[in-house]
C-alpha atoms as a PDB file:
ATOM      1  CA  UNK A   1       0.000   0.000   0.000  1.00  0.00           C
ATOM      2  CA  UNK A   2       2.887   2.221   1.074  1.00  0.00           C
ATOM      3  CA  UNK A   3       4.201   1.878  -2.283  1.00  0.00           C
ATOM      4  CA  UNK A   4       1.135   3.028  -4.227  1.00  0.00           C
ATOM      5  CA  UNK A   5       0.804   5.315  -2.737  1.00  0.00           C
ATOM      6  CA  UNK A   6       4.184   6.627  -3.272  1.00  0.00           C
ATOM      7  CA  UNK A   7       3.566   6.004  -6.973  1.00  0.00           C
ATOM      8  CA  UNK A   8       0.505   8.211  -7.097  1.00  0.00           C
ATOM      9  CA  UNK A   9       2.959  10.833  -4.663  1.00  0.00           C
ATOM     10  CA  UNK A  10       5.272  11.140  -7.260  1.00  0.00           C
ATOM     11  CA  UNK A  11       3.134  10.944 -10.271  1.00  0.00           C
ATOM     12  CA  UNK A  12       0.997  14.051  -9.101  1.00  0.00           C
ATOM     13  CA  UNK A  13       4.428  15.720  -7.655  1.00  0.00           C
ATOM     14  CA  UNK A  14       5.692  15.502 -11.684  1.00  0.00           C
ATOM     15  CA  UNK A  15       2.213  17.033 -12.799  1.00  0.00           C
ATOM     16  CA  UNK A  16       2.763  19.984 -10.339  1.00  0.00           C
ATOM     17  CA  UNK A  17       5.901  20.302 -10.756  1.00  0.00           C
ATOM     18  CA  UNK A  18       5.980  20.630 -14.805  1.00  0.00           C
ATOM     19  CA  UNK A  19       2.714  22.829 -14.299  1.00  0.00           C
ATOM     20  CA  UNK A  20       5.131  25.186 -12.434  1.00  0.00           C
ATOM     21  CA  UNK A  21       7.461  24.999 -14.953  1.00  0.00           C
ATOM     22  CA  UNK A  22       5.560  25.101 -17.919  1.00  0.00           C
ATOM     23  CA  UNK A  23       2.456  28.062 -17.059  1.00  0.00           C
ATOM     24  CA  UNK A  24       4.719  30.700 -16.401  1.00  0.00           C
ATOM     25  CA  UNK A  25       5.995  29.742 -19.649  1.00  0.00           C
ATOM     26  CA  UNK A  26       2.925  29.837 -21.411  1.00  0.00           C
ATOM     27  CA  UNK A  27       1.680  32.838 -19.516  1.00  0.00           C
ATOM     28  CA  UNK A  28       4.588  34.450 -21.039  1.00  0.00           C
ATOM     29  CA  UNK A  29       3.065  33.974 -24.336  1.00  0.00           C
ATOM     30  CA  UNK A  30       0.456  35.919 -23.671  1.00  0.00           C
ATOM     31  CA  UNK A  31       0.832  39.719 -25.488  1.00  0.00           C
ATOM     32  CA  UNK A  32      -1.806  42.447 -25.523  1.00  0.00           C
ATOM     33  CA  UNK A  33      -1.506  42.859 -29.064  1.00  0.00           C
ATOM     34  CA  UNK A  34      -3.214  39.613 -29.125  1.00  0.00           C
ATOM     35  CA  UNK A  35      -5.957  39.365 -31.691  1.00  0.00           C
ATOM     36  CA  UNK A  36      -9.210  37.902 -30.171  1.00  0.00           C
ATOM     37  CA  UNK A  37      -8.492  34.339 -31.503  1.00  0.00           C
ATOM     38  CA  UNK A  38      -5.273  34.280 -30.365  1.00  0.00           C
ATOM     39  CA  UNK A  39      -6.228  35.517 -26.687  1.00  0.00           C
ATOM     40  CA  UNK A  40      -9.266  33.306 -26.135  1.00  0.00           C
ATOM     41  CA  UNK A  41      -7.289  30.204 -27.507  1.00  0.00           C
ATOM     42  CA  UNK A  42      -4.011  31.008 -24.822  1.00  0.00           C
ATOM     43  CA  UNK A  43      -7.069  31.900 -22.404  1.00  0.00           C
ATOM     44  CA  UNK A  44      -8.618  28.675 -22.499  1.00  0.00           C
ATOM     45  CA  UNK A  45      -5.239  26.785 -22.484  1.00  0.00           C
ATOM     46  CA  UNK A  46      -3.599  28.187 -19.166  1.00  0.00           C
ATOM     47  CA  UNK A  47      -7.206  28.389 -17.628  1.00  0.00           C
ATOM     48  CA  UNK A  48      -7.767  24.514 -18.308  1.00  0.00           C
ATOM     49  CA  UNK A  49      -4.272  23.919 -17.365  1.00  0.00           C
ATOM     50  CA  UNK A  50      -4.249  25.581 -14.303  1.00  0.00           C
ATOM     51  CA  UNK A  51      -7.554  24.488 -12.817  1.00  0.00           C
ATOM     52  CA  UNK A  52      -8.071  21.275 -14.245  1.00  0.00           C
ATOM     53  CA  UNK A  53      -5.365  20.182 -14.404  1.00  0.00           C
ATOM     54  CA  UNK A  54      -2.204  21.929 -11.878  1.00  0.00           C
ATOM     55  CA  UNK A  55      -4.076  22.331  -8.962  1.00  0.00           C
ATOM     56  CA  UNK A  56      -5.725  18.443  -8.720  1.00  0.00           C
ATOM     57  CA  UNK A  57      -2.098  17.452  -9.045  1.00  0.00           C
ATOM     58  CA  UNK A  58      -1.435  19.861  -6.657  1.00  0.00           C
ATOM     59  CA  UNK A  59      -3.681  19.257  -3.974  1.00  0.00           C
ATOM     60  CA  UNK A  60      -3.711  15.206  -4.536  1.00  0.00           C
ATOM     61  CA  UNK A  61       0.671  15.603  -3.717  1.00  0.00           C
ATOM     62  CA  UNK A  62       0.050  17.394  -0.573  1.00  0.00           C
ATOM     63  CA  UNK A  63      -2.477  14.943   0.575  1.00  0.00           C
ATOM     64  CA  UNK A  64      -0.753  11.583  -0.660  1.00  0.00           C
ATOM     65  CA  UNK A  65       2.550  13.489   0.745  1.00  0.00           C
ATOM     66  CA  UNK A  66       0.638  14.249   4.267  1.00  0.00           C
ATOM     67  CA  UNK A  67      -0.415  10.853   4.558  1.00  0.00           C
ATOM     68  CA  UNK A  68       2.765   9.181   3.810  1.00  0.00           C
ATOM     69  CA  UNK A  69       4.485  11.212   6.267  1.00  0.00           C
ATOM     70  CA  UNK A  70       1.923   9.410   9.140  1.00  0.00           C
ATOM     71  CA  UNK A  71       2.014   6.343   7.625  1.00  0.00           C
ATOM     72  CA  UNK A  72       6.192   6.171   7.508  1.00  0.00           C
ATOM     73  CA  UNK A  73       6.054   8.491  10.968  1.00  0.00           C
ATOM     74  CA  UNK A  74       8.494  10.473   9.734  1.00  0.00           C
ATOM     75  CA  UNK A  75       9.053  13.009  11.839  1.00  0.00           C
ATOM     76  CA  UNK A  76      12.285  14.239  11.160  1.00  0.00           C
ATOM     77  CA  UNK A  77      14.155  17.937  11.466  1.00  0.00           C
ATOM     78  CA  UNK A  78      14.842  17.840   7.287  1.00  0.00           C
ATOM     79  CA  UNK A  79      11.402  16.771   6.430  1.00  0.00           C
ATOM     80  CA  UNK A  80       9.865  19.983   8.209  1.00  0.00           C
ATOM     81  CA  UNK A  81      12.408  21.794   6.104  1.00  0.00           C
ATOM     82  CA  UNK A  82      11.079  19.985   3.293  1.00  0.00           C
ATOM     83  CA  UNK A  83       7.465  21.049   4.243  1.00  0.00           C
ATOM     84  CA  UNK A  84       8.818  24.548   4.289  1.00  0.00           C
ATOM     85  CA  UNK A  85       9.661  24.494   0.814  1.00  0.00           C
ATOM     86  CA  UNK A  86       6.747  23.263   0.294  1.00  0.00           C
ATOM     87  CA  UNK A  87       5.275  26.042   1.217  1.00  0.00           C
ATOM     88  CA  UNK A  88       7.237  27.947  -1.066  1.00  0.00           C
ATOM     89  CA  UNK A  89       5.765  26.249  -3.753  1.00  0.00           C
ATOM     90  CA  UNK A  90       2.547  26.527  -3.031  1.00  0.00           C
ATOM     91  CA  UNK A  91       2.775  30.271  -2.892  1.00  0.00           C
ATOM     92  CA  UNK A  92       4.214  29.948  -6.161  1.00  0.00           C
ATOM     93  CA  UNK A  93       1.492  27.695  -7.325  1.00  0.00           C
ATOM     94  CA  UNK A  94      -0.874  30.901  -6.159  1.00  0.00           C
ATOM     95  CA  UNK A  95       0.705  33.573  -7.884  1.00  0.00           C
ATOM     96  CA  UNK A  96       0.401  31.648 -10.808  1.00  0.00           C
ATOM     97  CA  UNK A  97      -3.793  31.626 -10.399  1.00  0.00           C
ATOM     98  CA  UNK A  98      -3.515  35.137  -9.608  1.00  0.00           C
ATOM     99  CA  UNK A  99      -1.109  35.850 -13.454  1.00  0.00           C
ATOM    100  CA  UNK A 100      -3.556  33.259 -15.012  1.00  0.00           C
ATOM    101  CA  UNK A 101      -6.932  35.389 -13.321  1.00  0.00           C
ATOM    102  CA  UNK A 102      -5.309  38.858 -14.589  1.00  0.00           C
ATOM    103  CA  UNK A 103      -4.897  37.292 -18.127  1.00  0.00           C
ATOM    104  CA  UNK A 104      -8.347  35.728 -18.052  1.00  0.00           C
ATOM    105  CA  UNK A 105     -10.160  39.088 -16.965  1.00  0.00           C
ATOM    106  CA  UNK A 106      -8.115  42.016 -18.310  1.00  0.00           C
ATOM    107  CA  UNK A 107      -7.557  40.780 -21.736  1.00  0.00           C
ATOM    108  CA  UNK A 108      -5.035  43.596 -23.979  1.00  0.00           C
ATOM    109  CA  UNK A 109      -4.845  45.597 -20.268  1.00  0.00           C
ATOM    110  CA  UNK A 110      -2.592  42.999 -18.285  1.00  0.00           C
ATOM    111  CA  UNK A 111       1.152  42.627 -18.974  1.00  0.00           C
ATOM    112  CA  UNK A 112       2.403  39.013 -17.921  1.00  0.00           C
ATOM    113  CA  UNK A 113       5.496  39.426 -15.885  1.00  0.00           C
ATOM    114  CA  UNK A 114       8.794  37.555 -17.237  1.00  0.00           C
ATOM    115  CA  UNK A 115       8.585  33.806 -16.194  1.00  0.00           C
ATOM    116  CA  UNK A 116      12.072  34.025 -14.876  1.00  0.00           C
ATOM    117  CA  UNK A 117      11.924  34.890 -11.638  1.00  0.00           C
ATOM    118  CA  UNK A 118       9.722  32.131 -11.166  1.00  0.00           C
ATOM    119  CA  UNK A 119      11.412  29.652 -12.637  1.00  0.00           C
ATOM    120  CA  UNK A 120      14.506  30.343 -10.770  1.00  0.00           C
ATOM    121  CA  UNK A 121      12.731  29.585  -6.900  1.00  0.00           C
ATOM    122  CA  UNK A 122      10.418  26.860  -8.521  1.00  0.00           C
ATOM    123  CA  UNK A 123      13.555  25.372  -9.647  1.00  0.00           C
ATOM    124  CA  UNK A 124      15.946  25.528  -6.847  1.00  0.00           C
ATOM    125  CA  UNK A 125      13.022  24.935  -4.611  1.00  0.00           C
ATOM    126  CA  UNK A 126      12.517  21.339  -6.394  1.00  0.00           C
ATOM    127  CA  UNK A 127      16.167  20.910  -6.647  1.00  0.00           C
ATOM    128  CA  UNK A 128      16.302  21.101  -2.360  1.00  0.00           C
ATOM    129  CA  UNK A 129      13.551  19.226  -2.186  1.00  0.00           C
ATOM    130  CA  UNK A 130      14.954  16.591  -4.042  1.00  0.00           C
ATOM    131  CA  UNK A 131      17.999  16.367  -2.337  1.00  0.00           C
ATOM    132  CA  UNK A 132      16.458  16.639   0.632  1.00  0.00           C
ATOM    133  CA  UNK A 133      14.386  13.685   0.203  1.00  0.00           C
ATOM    134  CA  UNK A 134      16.710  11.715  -1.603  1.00  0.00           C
ATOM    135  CA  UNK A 135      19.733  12.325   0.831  1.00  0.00           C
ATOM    136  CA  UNK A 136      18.050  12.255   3.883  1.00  0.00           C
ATOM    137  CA  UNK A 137      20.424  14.301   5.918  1.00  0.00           C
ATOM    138  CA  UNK A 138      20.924  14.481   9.164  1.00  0.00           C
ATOM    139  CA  UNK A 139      19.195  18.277   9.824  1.00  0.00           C
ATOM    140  CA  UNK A 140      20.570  18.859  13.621  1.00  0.00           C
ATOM    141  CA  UNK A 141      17.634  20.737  16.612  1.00  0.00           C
ATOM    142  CA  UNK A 142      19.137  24.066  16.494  1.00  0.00           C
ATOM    143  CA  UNK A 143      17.243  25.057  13.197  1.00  0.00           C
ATOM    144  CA  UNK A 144      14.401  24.578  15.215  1.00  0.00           C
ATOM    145  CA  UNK A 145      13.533  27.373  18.042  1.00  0.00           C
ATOM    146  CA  UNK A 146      13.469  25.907  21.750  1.00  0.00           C
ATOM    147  CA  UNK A 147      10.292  27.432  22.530  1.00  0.00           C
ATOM    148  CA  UNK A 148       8.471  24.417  19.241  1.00  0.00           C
ATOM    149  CA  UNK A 149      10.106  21.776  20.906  1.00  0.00           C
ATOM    150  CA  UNK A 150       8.155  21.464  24.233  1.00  0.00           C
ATOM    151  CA  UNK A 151       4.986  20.748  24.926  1.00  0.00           C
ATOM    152  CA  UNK A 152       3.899  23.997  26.797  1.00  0.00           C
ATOM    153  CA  UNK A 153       2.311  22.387  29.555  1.00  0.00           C
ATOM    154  CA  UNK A 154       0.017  19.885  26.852  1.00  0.00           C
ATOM    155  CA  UNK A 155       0.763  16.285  25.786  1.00  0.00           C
ATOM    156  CA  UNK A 156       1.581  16.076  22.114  1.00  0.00           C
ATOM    157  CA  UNK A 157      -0.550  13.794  19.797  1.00  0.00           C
ATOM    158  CA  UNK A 158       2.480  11.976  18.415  1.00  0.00           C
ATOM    159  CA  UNK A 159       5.208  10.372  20.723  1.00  0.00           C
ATOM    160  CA  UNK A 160       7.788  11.343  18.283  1.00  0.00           C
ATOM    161  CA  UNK A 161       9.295  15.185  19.822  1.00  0.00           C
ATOM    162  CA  UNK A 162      12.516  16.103  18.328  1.00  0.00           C
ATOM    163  CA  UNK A 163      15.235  16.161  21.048  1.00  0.00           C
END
Protein backbone atom coordinates (compact mmCIF):
# COMPACT_ATOMS: atom_id res chain seq x y z
CA UNK A 1 0.00 0.00 0.00
CA UNK A 2 2.89 2.22 1.07
CA UNK A 3 4.20 1.88 -2.28
CA UNK A 4 1.13 3.03 -4.23
CA UNK A 5 0.80 5.32 -2.74
CA UNK A 6 4.18 6.63 -3.27
CA UNK A 7 3.57 6.00 -6.97
CA UNK A 8 0.50 8.21 -7.10
CA UNK A 9 2.96 10.83 -4.66
CA UNK A 10 5.27 11.14 -7.26
CA UNK A 11 3.13 10.94 -10.27
CA UNK A 12 1.00 14.05 -9.10
CA UNK A 13 4.43 15.72 -7.66
CA UNK A 14 5.69 15.50 -11.68
CA UNK A 15 2.21 17.03 -12.80
CA UNK A 16 2.76 19.98 -10.34
CA UNK A 17 5.90 20.30 -10.76
CA UNK A 18 5.98 20.63 -14.80
CA UNK A 19 2.71 22.83 -14.30
CA UNK A 20 5.13 25.19 -12.43
CA UNK A 21 7.46 25.00 -14.95
CA UNK A 22 5.56 25.10 -17.92
CA UNK A 23 2.46 28.06 -17.06
CA UNK A 24 4.72 30.70 -16.40
CA UNK A 25 6.00 29.74 -19.65
CA UNK A 26 2.93 29.84 -21.41
CA UNK A 27 1.68 32.84 -19.52
CA UNK A 28 4.59 34.45 -21.04
CA UNK A 29 3.06 33.97 -24.34
CA UNK A 30 0.46 35.92 -23.67
CA UNK A 31 0.83 39.72 -25.49
CA UNK A 32 -1.81 42.45 -25.52
CA UNK A 33 -1.51 42.86 -29.06
CA UNK A 34 -3.21 39.61 -29.12
CA UNK A 35 -5.96 39.36 -31.69
CA UNK A 36 -9.21 37.90 -30.17
CA UNK A 37 -8.49 34.34 -31.50
CA UNK A 38 -5.27 34.28 -30.36
CA UNK A 39 -6.23 35.52 -26.69
CA UNK A 40 -9.27 33.31 -26.14
CA UNK A 41 -7.29 30.20 -27.51
CA UNK A 42 -4.01 31.01 -24.82
CA UNK A 43 -7.07 31.90 -22.40
CA UNK A 44 -8.62 28.68 -22.50
CA UNK A 45 -5.24 26.79 -22.48
CA UNK A 46 -3.60 28.19 -19.17
CA UNK A 47 -7.21 28.39 -17.63
CA UNK A 48 -7.77 24.51 -18.31
CA UNK A 49 -4.27 23.92 -17.36
CA UNK A 50 -4.25 25.58 -14.30
CA UNK A 51 -7.55 24.49 -12.82
CA UNK A 52 -8.07 21.28 -14.25
CA UNK A 53 -5.37 20.18 -14.40
CA UNK A 54 -2.20 21.93 -11.88
CA UNK A 55 -4.08 22.33 -8.96
CA UNK A 56 -5.72 18.44 -8.72
CA UNK A 57 -2.10 17.45 -9.04
CA UNK A 58 -1.44 19.86 -6.66
CA UNK A 59 -3.68 19.26 -3.97
CA UNK A 60 -3.71 15.21 -4.54
CA UNK A 61 0.67 15.60 -3.72
CA UNK A 62 0.05 17.39 -0.57
CA UNK A 63 -2.48 14.94 0.58
CA UNK A 64 -0.75 11.58 -0.66
CA UNK A 65 2.55 13.49 0.75
CA UNK A 66 0.64 14.25 4.27
CA UNK A 67 -0.41 10.85 4.56
CA UNK A 68 2.77 9.18 3.81
CA UNK A 69 4.49 11.21 6.27
CA UNK A 70 1.92 9.41 9.14
CA UNK A 71 2.01 6.34 7.63
CA UNK A 72 6.19 6.17 7.51
CA UNK A 73 6.05 8.49 10.97
CA UNK A 74 8.49 10.47 9.73
CA UNK A 75 9.05 13.01 11.84
CA UNK A 76 12.28 14.24 11.16
CA UNK A 77 14.15 17.94 11.47
CA UNK A 78 14.84 17.84 7.29
CA UNK A 79 11.40 16.77 6.43
CA UNK A 80 9.86 19.98 8.21
CA UNK A 81 12.41 21.79 6.10
CA UNK A 82 11.08 19.99 3.29
CA UNK A 83 7.47 21.05 4.24
CA UNK A 84 8.82 24.55 4.29
CA UNK A 85 9.66 24.49 0.81
CA UNK A 86 6.75 23.26 0.29
CA UNK A 87 5.28 26.04 1.22
CA UNK A 88 7.24 27.95 -1.07
CA UNK A 89 5.77 26.25 -3.75
CA UNK A 90 2.55 26.53 -3.03
CA UNK A 91 2.78 30.27 -2.89
CA UNK A 92 4.21 29.95 -6.16
CA UNK A 93 1.49 27.69 -7.33
CA UNK A 94 -0.87 30.90 -6.16
CA UNK A 95 0.70 33.57 -7.88
CA UNK A 96 0.40 31.65 -10.81
CA UNK A 97 -3.79 31.63 -10.40
CA UNK A 98 -3.52 35.14 -9.61
CA UNK A 99 -1.11 35.85 -13.45
CA UNK A 100 -3.56 33.26 -15.01
CA UNK A 101 -6.93 35.39 -13.32
CA UNK A 102 -5.31 38.86 -14.59
CA UNK A 103 -4.90 37.29 -18.13
CA UNK A 104 -8.35 35.73 -18.05
CA UNK A 105 -10.16 39.09 -16.97
CA UNK A 106 -8.11 42.02 -18.31
CA UNK A 107 -7.56 40.78 -21.74
CA UNK A 108 -5.03 43.60 -23.98
CA UNK A 109 -4.84 45.60 -20.27
CA UNK A 110 -2.59 43.00 -18.29
CA UNK A 111 1.15 42.63 -18.97
CA UNK A 112 2.40 39.01 -17.92
CA UNK A 113 5.50 39.43 -15.88
CA UNK A 114 8.79 37.55 -17.24
CA UNK A 115 8.59 33.81 -16.19
CA UNK A 116 12.07 34.02 -14.88
CA UNK A 117 11.92 34.89 -11.64
CA UNK A 118 9.72 32.13 -11.17
CA UNK A 119 11.41 29.65 -12.64
CA UNK A 120 14.51 30.34 -10.77
CA UNK A 121 12.73 29.59 -6.90
CA UNK A 122 10.42 26.86 -8.52
CA UNK A 123 13.55 25.37 -9.65
CA UNK A 124 15.95 25.53 -6.85
CA UNK A 125 13.02 24.94 -4.61
CA UNK A 126 12.52 21.34 -6.39
CA UNK A 127 16.17 20.91 -6.65
CA UNK A 128 16.30 21.10 -2.36
CA UNK A 129 13.55 19.23 -2.19
CA UNK A 130 14.95 16.59 -4.04
CA UNK A 131 18.00 16.37 -2.34
CA UNK A 132 16.46 16.64 0.63
CA UNK A 133 14.39 13.69 0.20
CA UNK A 134 16.71 11.71 -1.60
CA UNK A 135 19.73 12.33 0.83
CA UNK A 136 18.05 12.25 3.88
CA UNK A 137 20.42 14.30 5.92
CA UNK A 138 20.92 14.48 9.16
CA UNK A 139 19.19 18.28 9.82
CA UNK A 140 20.57 18.86 13.62
CA UNK A 141 17.63 20.74 16.61
CA UNK A 142 19.14 24.07 16.49
CA UNK A 143 17.24 25.06 13.20
CA UNK A 144 14.40 24.58 15.22
CA UNK A 145 13.53 27.37 18.04
CA UNK A 146 13.47 25.91 21.75
CA UNK A 147 10.29 27.43 22.53
CA UNK A 148 8.47 24.42 19.24
CA UNK A 149 10.11 21.78 20.91
CA UNK A 150 8.15 21.46 24.23
CA UNK A 151 4.99 20.75 24.93
CA UNK A 152 3.90 24.00 26.80
CA UNK A 153 2.31 22.39 29.56
CA UNK A 154 0.02 19.89 26.85
CA UNK A 155 0.76 16.28 25.79
CA UNK A 156 1.58 16.08 22.11
CA UNK A 157 -0.55 13.79 19.80
CA UNK A 158 2.48 11.98 18.42
CA UNK A 159 5.21 10.37 20.72
CA UNK A 160 7.79 11.34 18.28
CA UNK A 161 9.29 15.18 19.82
CA UNK A 162 12.52 16.10 18.33
CA UNK A 163 15.24 16.16 21.05
Amino acid sequence: MIAALKFLHIAALSIWCAGLVGLPLLLARHHPADDQHQYSRRRLVTHVAYVGVVTPAAVIAIALGTALIFLREVFVPWMFVKLALVGLLVLAHAWLGHVTLQVGERQGDYTTPHPAPLLLVSGLTMLVILILVLGKPLVGDEIVPAWLLSPRGHLLPVDEVPR
